[in-house]
N, C-alpha and C. Protein backbone atom coordinates (compact mmCIF):
# COMPACT_ATOMS: atom_id res chain seq x y z
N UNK A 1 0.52 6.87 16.15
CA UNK A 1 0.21 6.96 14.74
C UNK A 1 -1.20 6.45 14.52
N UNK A 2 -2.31 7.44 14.09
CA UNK A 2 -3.84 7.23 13.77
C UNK A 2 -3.60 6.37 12.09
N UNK A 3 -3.99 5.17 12.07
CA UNK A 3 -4.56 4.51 10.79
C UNK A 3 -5.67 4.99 9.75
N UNK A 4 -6.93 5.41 10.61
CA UNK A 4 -7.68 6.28 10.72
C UNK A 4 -7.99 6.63 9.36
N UNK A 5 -8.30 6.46 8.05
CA UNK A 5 -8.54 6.46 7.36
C UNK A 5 -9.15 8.41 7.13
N UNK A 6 -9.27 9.47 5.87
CA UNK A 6 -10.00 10.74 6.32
C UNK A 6 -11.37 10.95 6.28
N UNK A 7 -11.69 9.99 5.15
CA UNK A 7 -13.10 9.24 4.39
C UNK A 7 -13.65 8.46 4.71
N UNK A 8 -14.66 7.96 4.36
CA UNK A 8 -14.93 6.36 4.05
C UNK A 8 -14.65 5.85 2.46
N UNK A 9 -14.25 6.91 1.73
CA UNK A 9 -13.08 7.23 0.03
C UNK A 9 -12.13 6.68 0.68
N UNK A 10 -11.56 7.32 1.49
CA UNK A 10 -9.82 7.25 1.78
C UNK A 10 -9.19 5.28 2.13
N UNK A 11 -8.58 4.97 1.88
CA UNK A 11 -7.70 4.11 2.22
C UNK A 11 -6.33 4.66 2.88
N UNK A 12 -5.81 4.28 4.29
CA UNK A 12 -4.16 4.27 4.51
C UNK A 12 -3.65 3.46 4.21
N UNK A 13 -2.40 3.24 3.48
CA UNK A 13 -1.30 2.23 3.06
C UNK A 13 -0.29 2.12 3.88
N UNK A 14 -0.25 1.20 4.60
CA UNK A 14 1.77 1.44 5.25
C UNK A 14 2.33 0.49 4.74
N UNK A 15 3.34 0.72 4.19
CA UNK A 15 3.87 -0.16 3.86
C UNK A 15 5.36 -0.02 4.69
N UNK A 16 6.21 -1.37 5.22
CA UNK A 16 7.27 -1.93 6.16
C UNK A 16 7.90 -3.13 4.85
N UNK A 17 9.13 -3.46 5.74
CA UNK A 17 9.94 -4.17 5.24
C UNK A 17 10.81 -3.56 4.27
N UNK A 18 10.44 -2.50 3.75
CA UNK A 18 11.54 -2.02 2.36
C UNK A 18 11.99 -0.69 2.60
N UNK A 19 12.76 -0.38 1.78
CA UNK A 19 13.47 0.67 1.51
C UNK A 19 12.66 2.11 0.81
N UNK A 20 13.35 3.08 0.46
CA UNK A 20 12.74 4.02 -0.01
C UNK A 20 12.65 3.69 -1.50
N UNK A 21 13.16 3.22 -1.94
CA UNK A 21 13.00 2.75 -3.31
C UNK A 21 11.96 1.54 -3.94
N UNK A 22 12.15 0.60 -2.77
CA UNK A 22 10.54 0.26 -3.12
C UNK A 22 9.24 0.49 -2.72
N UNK A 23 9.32 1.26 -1.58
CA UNK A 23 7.94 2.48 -1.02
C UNK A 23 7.56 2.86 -2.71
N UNK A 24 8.58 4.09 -2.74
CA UNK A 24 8.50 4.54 -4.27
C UNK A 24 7.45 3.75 -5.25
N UNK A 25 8.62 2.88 -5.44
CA UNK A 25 7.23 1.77 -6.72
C UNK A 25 5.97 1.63 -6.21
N UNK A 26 5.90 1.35 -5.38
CA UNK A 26 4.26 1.16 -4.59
C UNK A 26 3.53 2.04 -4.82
N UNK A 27 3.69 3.49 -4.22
CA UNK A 27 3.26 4.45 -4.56
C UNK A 27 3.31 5.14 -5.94
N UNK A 28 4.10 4.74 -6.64
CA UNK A 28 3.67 4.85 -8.04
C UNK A 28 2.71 4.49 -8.55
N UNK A 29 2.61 3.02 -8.37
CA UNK A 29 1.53 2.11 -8.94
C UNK A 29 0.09 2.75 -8.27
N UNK A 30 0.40 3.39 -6.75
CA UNK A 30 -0.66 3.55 -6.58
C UNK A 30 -1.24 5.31 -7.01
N UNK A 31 -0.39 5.83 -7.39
CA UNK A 31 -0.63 6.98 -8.22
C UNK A 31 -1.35 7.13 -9.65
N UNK A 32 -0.59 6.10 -10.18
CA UNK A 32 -1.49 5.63 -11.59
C UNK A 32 -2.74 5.02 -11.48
N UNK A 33 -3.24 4.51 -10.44
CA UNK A 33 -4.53 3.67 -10.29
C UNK A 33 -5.44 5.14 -9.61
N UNK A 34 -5.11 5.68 -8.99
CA UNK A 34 -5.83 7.09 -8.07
C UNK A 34 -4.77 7.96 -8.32
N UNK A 35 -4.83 8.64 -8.87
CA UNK A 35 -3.71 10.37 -9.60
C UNK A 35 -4.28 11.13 -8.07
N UNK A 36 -5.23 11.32 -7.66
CA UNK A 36 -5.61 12.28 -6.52
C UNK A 36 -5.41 12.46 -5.21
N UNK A 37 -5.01 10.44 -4.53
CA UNK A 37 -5.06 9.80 -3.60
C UNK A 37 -3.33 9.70 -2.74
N UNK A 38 -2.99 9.20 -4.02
CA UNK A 38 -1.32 8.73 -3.77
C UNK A 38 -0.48 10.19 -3.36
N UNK A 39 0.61 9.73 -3.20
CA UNK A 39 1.92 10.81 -3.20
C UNK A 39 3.33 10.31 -2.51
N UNK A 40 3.53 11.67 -1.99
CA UNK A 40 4.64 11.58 -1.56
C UNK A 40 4.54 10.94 0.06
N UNK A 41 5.48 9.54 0.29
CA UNK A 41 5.26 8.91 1.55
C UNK A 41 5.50 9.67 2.78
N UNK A 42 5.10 9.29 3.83
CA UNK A 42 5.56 10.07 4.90
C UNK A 42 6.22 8.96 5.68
N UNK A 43 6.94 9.42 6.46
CA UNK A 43 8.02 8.65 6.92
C UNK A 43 8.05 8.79 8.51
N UNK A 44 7.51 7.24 9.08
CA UNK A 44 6.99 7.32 10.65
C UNK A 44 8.30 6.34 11.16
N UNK A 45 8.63 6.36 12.73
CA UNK A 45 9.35 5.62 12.87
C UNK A 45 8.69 4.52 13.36
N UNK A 46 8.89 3.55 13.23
CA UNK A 46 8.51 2.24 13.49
C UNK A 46 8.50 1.27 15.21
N UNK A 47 7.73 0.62 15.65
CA UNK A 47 7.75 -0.31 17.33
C UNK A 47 9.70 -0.66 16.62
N UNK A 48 10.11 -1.29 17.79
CA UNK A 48 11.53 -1.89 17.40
C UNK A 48 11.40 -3.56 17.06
N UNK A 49 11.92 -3.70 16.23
CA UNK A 49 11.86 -5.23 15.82
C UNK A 49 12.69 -4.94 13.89
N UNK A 50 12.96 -6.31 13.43
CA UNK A 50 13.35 -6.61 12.26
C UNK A 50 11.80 -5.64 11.33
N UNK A 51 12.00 -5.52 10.08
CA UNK A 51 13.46 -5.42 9.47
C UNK A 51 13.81 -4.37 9.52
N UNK A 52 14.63 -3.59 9.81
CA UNK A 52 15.41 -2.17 9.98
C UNK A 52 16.21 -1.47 8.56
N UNK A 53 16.00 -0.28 8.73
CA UNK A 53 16.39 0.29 7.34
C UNK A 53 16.73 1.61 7.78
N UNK A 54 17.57 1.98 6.70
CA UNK A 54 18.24 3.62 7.28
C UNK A 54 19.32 3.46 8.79
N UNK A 55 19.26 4.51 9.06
CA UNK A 55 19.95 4.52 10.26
C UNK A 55 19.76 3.67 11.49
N UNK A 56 19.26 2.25 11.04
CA UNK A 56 19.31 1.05 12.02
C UNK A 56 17.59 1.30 12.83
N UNK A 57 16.94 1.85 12.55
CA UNK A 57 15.50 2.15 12.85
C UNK A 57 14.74 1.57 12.32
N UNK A 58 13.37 0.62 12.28
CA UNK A 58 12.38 0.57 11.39
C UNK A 58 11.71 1.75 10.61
N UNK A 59 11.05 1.72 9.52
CA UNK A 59 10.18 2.43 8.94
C UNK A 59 9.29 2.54 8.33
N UNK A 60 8.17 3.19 8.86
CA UNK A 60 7.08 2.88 7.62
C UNK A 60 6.56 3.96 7.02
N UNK A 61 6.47 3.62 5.67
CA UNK A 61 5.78 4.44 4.47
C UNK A 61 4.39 4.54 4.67
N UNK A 62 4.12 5.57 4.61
CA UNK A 62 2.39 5.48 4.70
C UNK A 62 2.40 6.70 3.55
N UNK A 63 0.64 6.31 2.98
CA UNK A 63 0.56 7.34 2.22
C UNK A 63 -0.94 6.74 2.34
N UNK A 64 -2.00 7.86 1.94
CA UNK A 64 -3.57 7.55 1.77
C UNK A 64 -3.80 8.33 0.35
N UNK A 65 -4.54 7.03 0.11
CA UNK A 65 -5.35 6.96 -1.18
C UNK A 65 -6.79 7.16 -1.33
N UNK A 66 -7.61 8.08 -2.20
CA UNK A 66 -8.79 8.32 -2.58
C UNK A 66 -9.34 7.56 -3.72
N UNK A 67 -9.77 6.43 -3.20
CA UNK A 67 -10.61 5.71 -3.99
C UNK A 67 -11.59 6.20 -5.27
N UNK A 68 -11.80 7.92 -5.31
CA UNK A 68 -12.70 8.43 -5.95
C UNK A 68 -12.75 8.72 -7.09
N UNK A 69 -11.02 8.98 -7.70
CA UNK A 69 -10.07 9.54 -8.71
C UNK A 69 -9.86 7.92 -8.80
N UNK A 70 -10.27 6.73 -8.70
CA UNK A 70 -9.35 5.70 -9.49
C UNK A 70 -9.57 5.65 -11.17
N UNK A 71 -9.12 5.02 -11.61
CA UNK A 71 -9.24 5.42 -13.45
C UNK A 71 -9.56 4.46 -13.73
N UNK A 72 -10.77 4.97 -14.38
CA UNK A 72 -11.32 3.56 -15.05
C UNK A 72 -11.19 3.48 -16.48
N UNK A 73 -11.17 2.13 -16.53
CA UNK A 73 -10.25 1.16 -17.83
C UNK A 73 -8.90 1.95 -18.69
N UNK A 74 -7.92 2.05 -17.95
CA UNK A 74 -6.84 2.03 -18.02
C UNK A 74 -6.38 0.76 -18.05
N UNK A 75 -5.16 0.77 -18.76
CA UNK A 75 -4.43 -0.41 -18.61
C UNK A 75 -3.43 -0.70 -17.50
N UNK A 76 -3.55 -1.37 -16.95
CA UNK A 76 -2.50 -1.59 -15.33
C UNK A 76 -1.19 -1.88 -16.28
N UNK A 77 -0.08 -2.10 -15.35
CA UNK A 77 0.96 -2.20 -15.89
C UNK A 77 1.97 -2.70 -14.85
N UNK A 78 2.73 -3.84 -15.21
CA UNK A 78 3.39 -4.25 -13.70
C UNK A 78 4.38 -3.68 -13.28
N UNK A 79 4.92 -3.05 -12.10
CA UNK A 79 5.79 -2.16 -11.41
C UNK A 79 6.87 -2.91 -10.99
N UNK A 80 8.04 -2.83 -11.26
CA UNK A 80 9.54 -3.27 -10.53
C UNK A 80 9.29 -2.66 -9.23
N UNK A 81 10.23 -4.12 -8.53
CA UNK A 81 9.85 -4.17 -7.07
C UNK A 81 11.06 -5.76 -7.08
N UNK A 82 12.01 -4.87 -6.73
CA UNK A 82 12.92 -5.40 -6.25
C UNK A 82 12.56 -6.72 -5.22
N UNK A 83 12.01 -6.14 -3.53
CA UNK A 83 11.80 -7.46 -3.01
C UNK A 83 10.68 -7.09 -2.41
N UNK A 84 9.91 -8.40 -1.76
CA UNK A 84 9.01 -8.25 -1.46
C UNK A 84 8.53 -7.07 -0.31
N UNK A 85 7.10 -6.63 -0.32
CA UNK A 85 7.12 -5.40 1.00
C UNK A 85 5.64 -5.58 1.39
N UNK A 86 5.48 -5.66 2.56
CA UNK A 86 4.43 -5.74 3.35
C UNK A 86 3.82 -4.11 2.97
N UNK A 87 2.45 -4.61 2.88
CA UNK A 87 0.93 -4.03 2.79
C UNK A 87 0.03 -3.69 3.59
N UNK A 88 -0.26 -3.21 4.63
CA UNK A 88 -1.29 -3.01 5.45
C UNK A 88 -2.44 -1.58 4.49
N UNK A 89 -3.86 -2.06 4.45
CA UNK A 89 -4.69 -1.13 4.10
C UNK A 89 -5.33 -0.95 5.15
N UNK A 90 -5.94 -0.12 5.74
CA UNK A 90 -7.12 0.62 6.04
C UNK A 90 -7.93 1.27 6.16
N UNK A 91 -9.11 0.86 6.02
CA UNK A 91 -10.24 2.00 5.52
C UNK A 91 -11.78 0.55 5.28
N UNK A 92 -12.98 1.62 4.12
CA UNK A 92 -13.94 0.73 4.44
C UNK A 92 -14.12 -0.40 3.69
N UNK A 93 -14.67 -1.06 3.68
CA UNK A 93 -14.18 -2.50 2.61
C UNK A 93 -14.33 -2.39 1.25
N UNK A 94 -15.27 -1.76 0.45
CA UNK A 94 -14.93 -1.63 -0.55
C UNK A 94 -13.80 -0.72 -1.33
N UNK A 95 -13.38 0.80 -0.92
CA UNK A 95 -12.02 1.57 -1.00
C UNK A 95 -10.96 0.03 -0.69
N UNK A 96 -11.12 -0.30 0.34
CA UNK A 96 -10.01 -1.35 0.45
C UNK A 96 -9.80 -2.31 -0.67
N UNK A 97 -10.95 -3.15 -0.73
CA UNK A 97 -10.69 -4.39 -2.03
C UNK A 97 -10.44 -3.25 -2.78
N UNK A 98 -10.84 -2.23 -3.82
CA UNK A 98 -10.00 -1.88 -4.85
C UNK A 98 -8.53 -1.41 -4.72
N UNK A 99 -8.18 -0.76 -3.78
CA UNK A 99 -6.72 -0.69 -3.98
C UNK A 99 -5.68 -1.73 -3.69
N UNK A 100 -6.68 -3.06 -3.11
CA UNK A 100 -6.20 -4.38 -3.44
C UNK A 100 -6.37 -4.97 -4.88
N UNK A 101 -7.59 -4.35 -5.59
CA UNK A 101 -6.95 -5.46 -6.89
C UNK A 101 -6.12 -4.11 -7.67
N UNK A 102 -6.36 -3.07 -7.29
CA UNK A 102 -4.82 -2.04 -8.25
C UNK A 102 -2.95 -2.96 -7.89
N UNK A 103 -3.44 -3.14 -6.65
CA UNK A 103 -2.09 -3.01 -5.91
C UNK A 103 -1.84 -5.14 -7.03
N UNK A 104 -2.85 -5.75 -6.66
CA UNK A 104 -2.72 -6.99 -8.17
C UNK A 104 -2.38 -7.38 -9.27
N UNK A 105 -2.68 -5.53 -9.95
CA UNK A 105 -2.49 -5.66 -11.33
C UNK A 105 -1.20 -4.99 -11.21
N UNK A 106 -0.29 -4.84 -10.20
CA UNK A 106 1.12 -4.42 -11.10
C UNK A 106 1.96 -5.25 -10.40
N UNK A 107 1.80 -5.61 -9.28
CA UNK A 107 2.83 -6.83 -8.36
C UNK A 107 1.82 -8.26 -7.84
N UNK A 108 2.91 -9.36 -7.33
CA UNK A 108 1.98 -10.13 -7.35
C UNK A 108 1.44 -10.41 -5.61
N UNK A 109 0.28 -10.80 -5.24
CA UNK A 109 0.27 -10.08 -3.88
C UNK A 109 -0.45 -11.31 -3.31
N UNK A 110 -0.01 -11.41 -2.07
CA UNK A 110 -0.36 -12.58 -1.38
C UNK A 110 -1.31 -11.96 0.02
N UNK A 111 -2.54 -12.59 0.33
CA UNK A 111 -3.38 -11.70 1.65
C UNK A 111 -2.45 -12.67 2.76
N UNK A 112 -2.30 -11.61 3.89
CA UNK A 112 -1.51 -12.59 4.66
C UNK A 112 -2.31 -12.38 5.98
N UNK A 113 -3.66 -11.60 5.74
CA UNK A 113 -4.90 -11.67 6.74
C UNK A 113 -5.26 -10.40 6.76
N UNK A 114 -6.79 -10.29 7.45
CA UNK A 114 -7.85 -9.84 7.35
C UNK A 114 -8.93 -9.53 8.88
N UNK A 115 -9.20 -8.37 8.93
CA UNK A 115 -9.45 -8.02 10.03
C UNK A 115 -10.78 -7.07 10.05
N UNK A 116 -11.74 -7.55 10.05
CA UNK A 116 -12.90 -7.08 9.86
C UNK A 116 -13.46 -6.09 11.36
N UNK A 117 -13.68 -4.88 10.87
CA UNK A 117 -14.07 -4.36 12.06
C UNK A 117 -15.45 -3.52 11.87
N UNK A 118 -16.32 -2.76 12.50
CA UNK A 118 -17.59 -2.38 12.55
C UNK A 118 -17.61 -1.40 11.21
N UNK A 119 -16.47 -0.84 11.18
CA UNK A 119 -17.23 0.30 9.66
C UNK A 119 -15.51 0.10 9.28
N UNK A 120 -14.36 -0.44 9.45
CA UNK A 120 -13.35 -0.40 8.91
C UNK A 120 -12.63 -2.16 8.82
N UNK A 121 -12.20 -1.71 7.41
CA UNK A 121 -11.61 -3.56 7.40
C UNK A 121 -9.97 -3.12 7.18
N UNK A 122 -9.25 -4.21 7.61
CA UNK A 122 -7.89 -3.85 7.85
C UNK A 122 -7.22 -5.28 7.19
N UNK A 123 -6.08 -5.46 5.95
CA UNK A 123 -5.95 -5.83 5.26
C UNK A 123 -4.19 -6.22 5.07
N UNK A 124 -3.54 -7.05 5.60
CA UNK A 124 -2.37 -7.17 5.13
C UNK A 124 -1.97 -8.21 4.01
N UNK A 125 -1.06 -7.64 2.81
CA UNK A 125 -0.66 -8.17 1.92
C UNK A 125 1.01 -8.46 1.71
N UNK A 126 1.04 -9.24 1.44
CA UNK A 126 2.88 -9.14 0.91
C UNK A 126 2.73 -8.42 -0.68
N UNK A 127 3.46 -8.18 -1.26
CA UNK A 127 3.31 -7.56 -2.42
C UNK A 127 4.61 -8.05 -2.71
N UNK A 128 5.17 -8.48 -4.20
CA UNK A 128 6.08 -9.54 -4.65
C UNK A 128 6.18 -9.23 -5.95
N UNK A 129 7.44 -9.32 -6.31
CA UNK A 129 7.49 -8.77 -7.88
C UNK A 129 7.05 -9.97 -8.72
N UNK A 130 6.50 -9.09 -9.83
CA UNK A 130 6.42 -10.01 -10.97
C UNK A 130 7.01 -10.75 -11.58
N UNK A 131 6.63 -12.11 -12.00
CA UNK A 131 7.70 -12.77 -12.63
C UNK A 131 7.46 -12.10 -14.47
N UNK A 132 9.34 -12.13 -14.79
CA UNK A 132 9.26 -11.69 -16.05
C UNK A 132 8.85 -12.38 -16.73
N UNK A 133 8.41 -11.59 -18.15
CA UNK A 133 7.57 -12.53 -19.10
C UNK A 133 8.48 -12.09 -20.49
């Protein structure tokens, strides 16, 4: 599986740990922030290890985002998200920090490290629901 970003626009998202239902929200949120970028996840099978989902397999959601279509001054809006779900971005550092502070303004997101490389930065987040207000 290429990370591989298509751009230096593009960001890849994988997101692990969750289900298809909170892939979903993710990619919502990240549909509303980039309408052009987001979609429908694709569904890779995963190295073997925790946490397992579906038919006892890991899985990860990936979907790439175009930084180019993001919308500006819209109002963010926070996304239900059941439990927490790991974040991996990659792509070039600035595409990256923004679909890190999109991915901010609707869940609450913790960096859980950072990986700087010659023309690509690589980015894992937990992503955590909002507390109600």
């Amino acid at each position: 599986m290429s990370s591989a970003p298509e751009s230096a626009d593009h960001v890849s998202v994988h997101l692990t740990g969750c289900d298809e239902r909170a892939a979903d929200a993710v990619i919502a949120a990240l549909d509303a922030a980039f309408p052009a970028g987001a979609g429908v996840p694709v569904r890779e099978a995963a190295p073997p290890g925790p946490p397992r989902t579906g038919e006892g397999k890991p899985v990860i959601w990936c979907t790439v985002v175009d930084t180019r279509s993001r919308r500006a001054g819209r109002e963010p809006s926070p996304a239900a998200l059941g439990a927490p779900v790991t974040a991996d971005l990659f792509g070039a550092a600035d595409p990256v920090h923004q679909v890190k502070e999109e991915l901010a303004a609707a869940f609450g997101v913790e960096e859980h490290g950072t990986v700087p490389g010659e023309h690509e930065l690589e980015v894992r987040l937990l992503l955590k629901p909002l507390p109600e207000t």
